[in-house]
N, C-alpha and C. Protein backbone atom coordinates (compact mmCIF):
# COMPACT_ATOMS: atom_id res chain seq x y z
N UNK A 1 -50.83 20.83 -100.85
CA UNK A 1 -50.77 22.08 -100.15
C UNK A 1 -52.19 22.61 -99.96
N UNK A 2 -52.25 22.87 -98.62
CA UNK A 2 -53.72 23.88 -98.49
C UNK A 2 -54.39 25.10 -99.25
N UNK A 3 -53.17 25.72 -99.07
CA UNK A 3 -53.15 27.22 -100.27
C UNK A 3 -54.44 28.24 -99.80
N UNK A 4 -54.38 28.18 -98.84
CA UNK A 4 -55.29 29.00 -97.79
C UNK A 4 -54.89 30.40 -97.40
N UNK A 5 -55.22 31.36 -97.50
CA UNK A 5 -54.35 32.63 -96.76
C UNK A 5 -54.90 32.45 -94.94
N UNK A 6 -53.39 33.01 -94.79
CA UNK A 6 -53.73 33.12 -93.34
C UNK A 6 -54.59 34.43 -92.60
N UNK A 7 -54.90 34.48 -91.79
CA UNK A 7 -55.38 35.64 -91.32
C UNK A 7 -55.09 37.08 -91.32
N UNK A 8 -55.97 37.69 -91.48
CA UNK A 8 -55.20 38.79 -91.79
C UNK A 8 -54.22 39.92 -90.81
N UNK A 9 -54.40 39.16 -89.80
CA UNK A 9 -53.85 40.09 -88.75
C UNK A 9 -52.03 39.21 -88.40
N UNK A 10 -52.33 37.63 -88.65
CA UNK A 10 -51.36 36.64 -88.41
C UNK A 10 -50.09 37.58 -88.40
N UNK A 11 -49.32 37.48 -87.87
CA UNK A 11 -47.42 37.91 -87.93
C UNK A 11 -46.87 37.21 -88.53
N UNK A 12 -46.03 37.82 -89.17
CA UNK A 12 -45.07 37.14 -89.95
C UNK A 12 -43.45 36.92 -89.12
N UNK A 13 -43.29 35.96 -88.83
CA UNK A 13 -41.75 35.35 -87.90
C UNK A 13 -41.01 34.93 -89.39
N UNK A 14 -40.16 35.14 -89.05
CA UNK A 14 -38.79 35.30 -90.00
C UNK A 14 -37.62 34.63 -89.29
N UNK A 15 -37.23 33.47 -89.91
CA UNK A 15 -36.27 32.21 -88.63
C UNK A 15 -35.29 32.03 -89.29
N UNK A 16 -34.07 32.89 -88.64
CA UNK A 16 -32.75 32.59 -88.29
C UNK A 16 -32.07 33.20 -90.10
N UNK A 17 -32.69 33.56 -90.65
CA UNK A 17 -32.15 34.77 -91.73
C UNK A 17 -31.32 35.38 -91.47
N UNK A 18 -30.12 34.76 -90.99
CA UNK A 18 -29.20 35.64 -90.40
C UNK A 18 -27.54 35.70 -91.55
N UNK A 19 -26.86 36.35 -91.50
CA UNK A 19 -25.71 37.19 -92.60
C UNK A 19 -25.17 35.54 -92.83
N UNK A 20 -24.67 34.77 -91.88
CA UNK A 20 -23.82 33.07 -92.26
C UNK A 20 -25.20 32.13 -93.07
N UNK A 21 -25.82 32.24 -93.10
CA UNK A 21 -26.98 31.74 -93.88
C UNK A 21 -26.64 32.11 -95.74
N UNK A 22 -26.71 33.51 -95.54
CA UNK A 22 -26.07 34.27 -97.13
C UNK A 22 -25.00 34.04 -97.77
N UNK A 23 -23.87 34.70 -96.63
CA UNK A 23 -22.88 34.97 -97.05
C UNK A 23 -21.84 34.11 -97.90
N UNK A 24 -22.03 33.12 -97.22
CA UNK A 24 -20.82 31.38 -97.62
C UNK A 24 -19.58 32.14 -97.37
N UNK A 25 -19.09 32.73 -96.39
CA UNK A 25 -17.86 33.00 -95.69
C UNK A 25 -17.51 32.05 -94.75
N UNK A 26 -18.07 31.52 -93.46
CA UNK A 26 -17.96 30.48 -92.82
C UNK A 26 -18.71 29.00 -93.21
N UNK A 27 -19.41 28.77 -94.36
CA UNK A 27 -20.74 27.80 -94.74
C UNK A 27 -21.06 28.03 -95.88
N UNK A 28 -21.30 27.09 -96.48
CA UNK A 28 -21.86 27.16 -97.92
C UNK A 28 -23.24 28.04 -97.54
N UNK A 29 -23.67 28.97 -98.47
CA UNK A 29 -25.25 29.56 -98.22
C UNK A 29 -25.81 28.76 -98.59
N UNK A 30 -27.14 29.00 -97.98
CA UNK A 30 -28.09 27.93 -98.09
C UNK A 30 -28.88 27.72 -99.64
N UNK A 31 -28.99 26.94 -99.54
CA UNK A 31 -30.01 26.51 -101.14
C UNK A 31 -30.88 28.03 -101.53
N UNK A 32 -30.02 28.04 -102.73
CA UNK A 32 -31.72 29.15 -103.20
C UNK A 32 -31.40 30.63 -102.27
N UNK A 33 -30.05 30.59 -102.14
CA UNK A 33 -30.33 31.77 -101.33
C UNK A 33 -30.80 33.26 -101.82
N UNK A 34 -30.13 33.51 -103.08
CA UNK A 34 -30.60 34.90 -103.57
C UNK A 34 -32.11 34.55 -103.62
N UNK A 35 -32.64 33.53 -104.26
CA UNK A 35 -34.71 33.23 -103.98
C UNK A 35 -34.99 33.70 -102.78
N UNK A 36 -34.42 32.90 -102.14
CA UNK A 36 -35.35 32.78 -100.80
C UNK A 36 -35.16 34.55 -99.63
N UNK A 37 -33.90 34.76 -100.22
CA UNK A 37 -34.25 36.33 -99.82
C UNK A 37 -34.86 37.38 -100.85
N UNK A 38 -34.73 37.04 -102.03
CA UNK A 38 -36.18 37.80 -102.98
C UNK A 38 -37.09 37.73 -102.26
N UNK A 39 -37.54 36.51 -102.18
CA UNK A 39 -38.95 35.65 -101.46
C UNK A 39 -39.39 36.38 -100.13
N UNK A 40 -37.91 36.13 -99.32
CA UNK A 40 -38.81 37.08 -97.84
C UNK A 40 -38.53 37.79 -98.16
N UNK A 41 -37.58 39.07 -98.34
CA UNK A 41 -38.17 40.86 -98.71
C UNK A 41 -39.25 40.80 -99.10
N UNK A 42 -40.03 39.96 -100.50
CA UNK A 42 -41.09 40.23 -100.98
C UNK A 42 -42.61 39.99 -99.98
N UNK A 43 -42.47 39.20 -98.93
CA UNK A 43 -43.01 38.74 -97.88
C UNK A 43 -43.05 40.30 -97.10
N UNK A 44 -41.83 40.13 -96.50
CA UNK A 44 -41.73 41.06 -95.76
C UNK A 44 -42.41 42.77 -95.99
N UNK A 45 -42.39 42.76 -97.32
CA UNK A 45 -43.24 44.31 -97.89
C UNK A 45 -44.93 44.11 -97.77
N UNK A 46 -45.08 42.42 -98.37
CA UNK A 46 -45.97 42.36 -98.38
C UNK A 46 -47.01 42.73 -96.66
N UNK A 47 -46.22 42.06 -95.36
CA UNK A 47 -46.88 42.00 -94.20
C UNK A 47 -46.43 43.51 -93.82
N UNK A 48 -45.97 44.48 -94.40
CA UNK A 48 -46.34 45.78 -94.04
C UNK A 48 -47.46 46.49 -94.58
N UNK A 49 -47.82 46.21 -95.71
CA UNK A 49 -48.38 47.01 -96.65
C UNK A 49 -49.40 46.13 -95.98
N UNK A 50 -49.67 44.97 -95.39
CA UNK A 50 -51.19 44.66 -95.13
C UNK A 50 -51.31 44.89 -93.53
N UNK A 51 -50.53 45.61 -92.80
CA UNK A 51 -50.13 46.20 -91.48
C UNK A 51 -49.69 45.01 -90.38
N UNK A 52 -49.67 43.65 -90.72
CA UNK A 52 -49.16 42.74 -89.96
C UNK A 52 -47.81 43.16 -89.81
N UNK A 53 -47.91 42.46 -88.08
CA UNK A 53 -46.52 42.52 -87.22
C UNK A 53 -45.42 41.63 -88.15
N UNK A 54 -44.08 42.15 -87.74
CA UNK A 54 -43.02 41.30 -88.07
C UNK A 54 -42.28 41.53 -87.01
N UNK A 55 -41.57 40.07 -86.98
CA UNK A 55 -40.57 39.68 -85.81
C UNK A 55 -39.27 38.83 -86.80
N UNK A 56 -38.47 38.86 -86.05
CA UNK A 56 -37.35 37.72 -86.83
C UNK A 56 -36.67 37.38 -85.32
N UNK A 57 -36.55 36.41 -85.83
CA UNK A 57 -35.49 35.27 -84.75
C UNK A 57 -34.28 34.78 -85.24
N UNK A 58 -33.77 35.25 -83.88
CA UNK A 58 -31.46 34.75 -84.31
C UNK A 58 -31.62 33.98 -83.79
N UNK A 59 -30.42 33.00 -84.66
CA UNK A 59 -30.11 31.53 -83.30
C UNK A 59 -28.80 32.17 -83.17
N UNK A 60 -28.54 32.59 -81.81
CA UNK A 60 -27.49 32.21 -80.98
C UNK A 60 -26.42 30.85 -80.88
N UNK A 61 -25.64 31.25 -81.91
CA UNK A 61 -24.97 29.51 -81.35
C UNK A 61 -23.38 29.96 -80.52
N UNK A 62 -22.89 28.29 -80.17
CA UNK A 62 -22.32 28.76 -79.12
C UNK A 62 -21.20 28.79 -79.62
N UNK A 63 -20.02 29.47 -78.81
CA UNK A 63 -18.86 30.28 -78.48
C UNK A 63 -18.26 29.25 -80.32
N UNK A 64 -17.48 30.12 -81.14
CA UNK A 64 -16.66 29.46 -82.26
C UNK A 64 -17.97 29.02 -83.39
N UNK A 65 -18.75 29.15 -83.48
CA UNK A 65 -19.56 29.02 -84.40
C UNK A 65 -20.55 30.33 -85.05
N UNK A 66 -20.32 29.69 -86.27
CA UNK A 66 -20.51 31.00 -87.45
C UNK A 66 -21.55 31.83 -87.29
N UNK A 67 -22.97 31.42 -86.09
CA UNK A 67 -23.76 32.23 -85.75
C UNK A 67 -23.96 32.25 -84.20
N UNK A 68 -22.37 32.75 -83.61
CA UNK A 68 -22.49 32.92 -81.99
C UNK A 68 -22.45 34.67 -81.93
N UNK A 69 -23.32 34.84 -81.11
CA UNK A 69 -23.23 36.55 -80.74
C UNK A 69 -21.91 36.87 -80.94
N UNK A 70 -22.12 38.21 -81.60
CA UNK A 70 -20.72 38.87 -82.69
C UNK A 70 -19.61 38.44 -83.37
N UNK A 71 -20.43 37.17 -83.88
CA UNK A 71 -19.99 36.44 -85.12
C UNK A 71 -20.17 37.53 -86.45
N UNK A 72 -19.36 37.33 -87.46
CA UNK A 72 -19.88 37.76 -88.70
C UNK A 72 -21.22 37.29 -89.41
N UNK A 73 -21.39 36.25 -89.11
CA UNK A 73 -22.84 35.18 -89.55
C UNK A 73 -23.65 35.61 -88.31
N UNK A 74 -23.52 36.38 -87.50
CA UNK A 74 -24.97 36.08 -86.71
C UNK A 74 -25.97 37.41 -86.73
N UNK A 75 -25.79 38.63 -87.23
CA UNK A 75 -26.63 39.21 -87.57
C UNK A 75 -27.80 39.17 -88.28
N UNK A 76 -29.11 39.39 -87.92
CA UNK A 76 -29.85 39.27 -89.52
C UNK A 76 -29.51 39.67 -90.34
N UNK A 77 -29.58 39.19 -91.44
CA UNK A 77 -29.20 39.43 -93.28
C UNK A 77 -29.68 40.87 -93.41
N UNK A 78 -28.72 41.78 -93.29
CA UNK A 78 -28.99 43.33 -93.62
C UNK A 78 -29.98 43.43 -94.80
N UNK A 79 -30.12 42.64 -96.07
CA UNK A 79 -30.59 43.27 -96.85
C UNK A 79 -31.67 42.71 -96.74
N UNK A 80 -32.41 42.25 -95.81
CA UNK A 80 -33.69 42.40 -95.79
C UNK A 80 -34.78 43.61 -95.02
N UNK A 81 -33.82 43.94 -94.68
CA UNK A 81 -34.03 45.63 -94.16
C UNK A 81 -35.30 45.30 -93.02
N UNK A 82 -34.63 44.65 -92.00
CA UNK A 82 -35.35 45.31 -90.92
C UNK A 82 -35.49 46.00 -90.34
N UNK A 83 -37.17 46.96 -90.31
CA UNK A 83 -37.53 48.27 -89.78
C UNK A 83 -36.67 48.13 -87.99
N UNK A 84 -36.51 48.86 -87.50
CA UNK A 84 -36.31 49.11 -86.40
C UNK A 84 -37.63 49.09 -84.73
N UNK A 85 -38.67 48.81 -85.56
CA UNK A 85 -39.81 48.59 -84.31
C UNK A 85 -40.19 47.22 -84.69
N UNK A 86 -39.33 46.42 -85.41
CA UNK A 86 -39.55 44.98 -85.73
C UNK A 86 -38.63 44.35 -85.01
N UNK A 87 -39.31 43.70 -83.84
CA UNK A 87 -38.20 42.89 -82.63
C UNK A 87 -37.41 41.61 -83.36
N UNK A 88 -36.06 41.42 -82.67
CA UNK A 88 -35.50 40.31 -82.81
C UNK A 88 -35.89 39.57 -81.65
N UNK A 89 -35.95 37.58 -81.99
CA UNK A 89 -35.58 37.28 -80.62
C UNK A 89 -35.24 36.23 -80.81
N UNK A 90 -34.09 36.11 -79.81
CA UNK A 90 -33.22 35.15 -79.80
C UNK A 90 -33.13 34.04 -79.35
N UNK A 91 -32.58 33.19 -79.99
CA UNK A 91 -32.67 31.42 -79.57
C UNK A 91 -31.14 30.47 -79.33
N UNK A 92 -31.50 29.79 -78.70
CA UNK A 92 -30.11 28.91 -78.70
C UNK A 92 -30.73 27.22 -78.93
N UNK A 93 -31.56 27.15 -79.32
CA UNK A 93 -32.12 25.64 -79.61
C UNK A 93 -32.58 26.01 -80.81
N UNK A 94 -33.24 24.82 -81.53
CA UNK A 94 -34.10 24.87 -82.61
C UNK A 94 -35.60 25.64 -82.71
N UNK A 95 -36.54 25.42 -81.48
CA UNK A 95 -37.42 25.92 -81.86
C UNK A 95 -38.02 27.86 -81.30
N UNK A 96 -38.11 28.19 -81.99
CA UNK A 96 -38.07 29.79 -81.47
C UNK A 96 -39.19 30.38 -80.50
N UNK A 97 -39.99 29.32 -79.86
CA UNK A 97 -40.87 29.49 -79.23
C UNK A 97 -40.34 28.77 -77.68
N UNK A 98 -39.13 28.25 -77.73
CA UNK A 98 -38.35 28.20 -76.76
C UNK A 98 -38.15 29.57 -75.94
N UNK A 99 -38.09 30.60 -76.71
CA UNK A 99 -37.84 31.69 -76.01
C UNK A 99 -39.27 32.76 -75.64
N UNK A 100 -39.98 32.56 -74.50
CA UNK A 100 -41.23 32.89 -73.75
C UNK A 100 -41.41 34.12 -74.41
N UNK A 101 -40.32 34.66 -74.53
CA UNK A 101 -40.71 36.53 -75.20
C UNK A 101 -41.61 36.45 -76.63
N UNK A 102 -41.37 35.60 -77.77
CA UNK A 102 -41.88 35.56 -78.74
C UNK A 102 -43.49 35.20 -78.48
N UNK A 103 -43.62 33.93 -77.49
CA UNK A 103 -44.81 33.43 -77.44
C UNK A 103 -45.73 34.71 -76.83
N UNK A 104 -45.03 35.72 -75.93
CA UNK A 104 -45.85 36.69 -75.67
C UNK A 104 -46.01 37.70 -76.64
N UNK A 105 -45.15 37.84 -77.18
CA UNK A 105 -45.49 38.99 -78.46
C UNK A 105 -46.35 38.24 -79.40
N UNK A 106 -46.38 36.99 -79.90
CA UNK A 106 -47.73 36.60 -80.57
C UNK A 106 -48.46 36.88 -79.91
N UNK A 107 -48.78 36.40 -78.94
CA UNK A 107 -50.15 36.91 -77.95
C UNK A 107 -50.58 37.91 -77.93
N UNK A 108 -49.53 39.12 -77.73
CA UNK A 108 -49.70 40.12 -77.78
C UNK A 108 -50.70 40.76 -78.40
N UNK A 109 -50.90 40.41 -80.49
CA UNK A 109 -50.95 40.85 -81.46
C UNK A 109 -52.60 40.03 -81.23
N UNK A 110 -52.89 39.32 -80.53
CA UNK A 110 -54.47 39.08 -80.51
C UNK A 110 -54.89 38.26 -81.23
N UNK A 111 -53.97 37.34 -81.75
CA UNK A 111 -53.87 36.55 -82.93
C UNK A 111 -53.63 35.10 -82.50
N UNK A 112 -54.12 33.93 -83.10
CA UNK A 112 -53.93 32.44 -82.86
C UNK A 112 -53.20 31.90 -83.89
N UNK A 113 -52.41 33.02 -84.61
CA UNK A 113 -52.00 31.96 -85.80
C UNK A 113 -50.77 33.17 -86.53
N UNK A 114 -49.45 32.74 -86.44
CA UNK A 114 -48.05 33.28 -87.38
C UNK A 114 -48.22 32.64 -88.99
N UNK A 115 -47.14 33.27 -89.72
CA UNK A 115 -47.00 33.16 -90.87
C UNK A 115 -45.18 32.86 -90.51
N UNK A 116 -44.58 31.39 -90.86
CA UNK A 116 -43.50 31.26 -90.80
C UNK A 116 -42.67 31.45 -92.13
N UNK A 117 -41.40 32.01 -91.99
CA UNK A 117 -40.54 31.69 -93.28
C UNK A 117 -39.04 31.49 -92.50
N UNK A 118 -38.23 30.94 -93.24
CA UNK A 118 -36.81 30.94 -92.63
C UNK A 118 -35.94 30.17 -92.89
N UNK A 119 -35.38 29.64 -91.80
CA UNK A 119 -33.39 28.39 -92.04
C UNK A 119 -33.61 28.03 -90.71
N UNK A 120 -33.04 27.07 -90.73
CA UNK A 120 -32.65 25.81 -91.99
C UNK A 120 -34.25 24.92 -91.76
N UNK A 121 -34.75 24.70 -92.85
CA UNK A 121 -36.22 23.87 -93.25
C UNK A 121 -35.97 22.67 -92.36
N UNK A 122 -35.01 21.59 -92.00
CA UNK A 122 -35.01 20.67 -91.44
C UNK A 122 -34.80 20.45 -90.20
N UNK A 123 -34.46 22.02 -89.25
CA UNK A 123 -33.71 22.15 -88.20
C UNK A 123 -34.81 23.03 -87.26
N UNK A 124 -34.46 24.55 -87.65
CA UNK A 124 -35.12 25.39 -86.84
C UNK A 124 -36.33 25.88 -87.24
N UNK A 125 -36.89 26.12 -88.46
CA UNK A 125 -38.15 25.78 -89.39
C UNK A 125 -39.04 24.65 -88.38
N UNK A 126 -39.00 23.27 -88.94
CA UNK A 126 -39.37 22.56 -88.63
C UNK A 126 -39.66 22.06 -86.66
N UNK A 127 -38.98 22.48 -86.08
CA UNK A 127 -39.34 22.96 -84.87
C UNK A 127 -39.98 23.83 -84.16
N UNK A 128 -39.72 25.55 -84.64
CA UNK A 128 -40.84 26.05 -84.77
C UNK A 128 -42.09 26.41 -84.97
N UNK A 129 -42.02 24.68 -86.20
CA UNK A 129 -43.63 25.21 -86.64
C UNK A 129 -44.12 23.89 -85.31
N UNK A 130 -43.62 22.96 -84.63
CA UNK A 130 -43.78 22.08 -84.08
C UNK A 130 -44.32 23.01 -82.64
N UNK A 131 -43.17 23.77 -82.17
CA UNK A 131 -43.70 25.01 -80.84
C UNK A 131 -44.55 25.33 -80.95
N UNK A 132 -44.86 26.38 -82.28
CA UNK A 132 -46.24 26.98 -82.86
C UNK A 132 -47.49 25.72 -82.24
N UNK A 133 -47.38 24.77 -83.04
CA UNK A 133 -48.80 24.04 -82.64
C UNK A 133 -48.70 23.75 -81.47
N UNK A 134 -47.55 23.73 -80.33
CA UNK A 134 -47.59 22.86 -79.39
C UNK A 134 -48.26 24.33 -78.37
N UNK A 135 -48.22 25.37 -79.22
CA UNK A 135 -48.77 26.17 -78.04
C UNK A 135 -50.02 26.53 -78.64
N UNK A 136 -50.55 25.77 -79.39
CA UNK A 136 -52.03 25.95 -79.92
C UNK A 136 -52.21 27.16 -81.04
N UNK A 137 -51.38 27.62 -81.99
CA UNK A 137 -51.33 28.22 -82.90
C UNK A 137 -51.63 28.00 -84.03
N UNK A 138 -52.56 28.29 -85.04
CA UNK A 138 -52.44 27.81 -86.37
C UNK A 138 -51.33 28.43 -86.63
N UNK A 139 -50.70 27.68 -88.20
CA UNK A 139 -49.49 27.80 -88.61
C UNK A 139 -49.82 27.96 -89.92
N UNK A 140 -49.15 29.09 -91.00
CA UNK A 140 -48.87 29.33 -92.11
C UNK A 140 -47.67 28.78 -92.91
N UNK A 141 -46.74 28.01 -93.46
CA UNK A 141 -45.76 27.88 -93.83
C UNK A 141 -45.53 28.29 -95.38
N UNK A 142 -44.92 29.68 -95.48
CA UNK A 142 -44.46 29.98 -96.92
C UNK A 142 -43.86 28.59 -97.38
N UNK A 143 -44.58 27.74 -98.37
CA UNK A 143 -43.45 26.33 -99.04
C UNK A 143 -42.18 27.21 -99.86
N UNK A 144 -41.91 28.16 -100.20
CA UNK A 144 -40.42 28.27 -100.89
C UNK A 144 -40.40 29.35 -100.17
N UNK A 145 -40.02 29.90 -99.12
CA UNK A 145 -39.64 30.80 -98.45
C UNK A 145 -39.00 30.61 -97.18
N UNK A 146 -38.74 29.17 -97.53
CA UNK A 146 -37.58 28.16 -96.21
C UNK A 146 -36.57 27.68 -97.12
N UNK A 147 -35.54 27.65 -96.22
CA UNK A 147 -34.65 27.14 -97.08
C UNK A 147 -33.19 26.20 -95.96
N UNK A 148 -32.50 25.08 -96.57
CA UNK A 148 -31.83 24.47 -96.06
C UNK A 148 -30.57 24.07 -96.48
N UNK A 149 -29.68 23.44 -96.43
CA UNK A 149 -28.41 22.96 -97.38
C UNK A 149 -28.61 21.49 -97.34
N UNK A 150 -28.07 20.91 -98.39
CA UNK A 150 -27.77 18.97 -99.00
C UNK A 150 -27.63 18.68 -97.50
N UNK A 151 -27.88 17.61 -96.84
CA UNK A 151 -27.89 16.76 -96.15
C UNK A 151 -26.66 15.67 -97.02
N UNK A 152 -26.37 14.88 -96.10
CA UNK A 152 -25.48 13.70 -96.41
C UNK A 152 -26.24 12.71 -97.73
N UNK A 153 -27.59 12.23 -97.35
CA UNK A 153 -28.39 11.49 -98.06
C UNK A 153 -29.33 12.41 -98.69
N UNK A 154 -29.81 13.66 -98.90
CA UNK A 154 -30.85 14.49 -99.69
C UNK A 154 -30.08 15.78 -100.54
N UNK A 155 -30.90 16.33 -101.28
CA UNK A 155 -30.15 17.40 -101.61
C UNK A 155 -31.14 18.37 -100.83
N UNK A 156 -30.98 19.64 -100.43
CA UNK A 156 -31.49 20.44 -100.39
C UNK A 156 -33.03 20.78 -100.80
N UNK A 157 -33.02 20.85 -102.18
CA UNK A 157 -34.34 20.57 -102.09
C UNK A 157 -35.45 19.29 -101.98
N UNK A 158 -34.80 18.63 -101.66
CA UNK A 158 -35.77 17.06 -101.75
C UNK A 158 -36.09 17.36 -100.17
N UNK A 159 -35.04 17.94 -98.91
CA UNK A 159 -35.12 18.46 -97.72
C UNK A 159 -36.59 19.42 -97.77
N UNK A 160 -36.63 20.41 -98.35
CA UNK A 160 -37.58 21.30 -98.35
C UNK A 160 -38.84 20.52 -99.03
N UNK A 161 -38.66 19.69 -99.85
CA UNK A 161 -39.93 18.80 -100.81
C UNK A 161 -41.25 18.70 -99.44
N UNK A 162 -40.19 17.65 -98.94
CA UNK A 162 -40.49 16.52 -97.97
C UNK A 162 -41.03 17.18 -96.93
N UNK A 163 -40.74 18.20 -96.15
CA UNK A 163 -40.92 19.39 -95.08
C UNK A 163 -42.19 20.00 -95.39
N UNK A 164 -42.37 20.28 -96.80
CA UNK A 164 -43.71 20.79 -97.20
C UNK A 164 -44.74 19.94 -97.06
N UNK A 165 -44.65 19.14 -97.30
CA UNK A 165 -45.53 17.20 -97.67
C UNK A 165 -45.76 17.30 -96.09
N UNK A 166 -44.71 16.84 -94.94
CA UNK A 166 -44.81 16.73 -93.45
C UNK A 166 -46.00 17.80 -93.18
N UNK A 167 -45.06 19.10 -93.07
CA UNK A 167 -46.10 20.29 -92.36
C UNK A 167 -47.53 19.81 -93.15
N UNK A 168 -47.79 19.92 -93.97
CA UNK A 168 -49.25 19.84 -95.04
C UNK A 168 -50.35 18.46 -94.03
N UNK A 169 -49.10 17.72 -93.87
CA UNK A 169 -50.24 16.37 -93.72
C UNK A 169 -50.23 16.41 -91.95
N UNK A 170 -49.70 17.69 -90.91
CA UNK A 170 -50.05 17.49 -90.08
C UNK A 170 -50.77 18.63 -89.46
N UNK A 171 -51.21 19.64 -90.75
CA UNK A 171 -52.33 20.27 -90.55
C UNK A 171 -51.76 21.58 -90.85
N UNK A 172 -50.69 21.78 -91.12
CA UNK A 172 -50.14 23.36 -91.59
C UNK A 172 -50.88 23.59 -92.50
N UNK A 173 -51.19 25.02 -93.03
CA UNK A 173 -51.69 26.00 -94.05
C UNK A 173 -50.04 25.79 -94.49
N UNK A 174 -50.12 25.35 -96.13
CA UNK A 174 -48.42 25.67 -96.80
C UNK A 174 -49.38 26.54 -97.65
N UNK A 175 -48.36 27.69 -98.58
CA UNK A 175 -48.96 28.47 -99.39
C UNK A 175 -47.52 28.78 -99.93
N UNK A 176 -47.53 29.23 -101.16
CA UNK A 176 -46.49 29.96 -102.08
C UNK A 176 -46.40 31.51 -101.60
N UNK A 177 -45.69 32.07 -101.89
CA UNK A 177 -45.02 33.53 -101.63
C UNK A 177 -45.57 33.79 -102.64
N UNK A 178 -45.78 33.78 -103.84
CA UNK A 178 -47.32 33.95 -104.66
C UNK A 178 -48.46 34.29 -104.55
N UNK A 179 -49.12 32.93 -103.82
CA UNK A 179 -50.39 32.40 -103.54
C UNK A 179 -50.62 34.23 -102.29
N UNK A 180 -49.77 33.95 -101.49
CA UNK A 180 -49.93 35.45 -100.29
C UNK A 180 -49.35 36.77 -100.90
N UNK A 181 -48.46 36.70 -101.57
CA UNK A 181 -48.26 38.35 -102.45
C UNK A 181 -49.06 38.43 -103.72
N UNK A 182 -49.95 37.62 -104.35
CA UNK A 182 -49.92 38.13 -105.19
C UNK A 182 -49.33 38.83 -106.42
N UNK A 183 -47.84 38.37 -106.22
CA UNK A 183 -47.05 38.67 -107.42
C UNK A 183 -46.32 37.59 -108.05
C-alpha cells in the first residue's frame, strides 16, 4: 500500500452504500457491514471537518431487483446521514463515471484526484476506480472502506485482499480509514 494522503481538497465519492447493501432483507449484507459503515461515517465526518466535497452514487438496477428505483434496497443507507447539499448520482452500470454529471462535479471542485469508498469491491468499486483513471484522475482507495460478498470461489475478504494488491500495483494511493482519520 502507498499510504499517501490524498489531497486536500480531493472529494470523497461514496459507491452504491445503498439500504440492500445493509439491510440482508433482499441479500445477504455485505461483508463487514456494521465496519464498513463505522468506516464511512467515520470518513464521511472526517471529509467535512477537513471541508472536502462529498458525493455518493446509487446504482439503479433494473425493474425487480433489490436496488431498482423505489426498491427498499435502493436508497442510500440512512445512517450514514447524508447532508442534504451532498449530491447523489446515479448509475445503471458499474462504473460511476459513466454518468457525465459526476465527472463534472469533480471538475467542478478544481481537483485531479477523488477519495473512493463503497460496494461491491469487485463490481462497482473496481470500475470506478478504472473511470477515475480513464479520465485522468488520481485515485485514493480507502483499503477497508470497500466492501463485497463470497464469490463462488473467494470469500469476501480474499475479494477485497486482492482488489487492494490490483488498485496498489496499478498506481492507486490505497490508505486505511486510519492512515486518513487519524483515529
Amino acid at each position: 500500500m502507498l499510504e499517501t494522503s490524498p489531497s486536500a481538497t480531493a472529494p470523497l465519492i461514496v459507491i452504491d452504500l445503498q439500504t440492500g447493501m445493509f439491510d440482508g432483507v433482499a441479500e445477504p449484507p455485505i461483508h463487514d457491514a456494521s465496519g464498513i459503515a463505522a468506516r464511512a461515517g467515520a470518513l464521511i465526518e472526517w471529509a467535512r471537518r477537513g471541508g472536502r466535497k462529498i458525493a455518493f452514487v446509487r446504482h439503479d438496477g433494473p425493474e425487480g431487483d433489490p436496488l431498482a428505483p423505489g426498491e427498499p434496497g435502493w436508497p442510500v443507507w440512512p445512517a450514514l446521514g447524508q447532508a442534504g447539499d451532498e449530491p447523489t448520482f446515479a448509475k445503471s452500470v458499474g462504473d460511476a463515471f459513466s454518468n457525465a454529471a459526476l465527472g463534472e462535479w469533480v471538475a467542478g471542485q478544481g481537483v485531479g484526484e477523488v477519495v473512493l469508498i463503497g460496494a461491491q469491491t469487485d463490481h462497482c468499486v473496481a470500475a470506478t476506480v478504472m473511470g477515475a483513471m480513464a479520465a485522468g484522475l488520481g485515485v485514493t482507495v480507502v483499503s477497508d472502506a470497500h466492501s463485497t460478498m463470497d464469490s463462488a470461489s473467494e470469500t469476501a475478504g480474499e475479494i477485497i485482499a486482492r482488489h487492494n494488491a490490483e488498485f496498489a500495483k496499478a498506481g492507486v494511493n490505497v490508505v486505511t480509514t486510519n492512515a486518513l482519520t487519524g483515529g
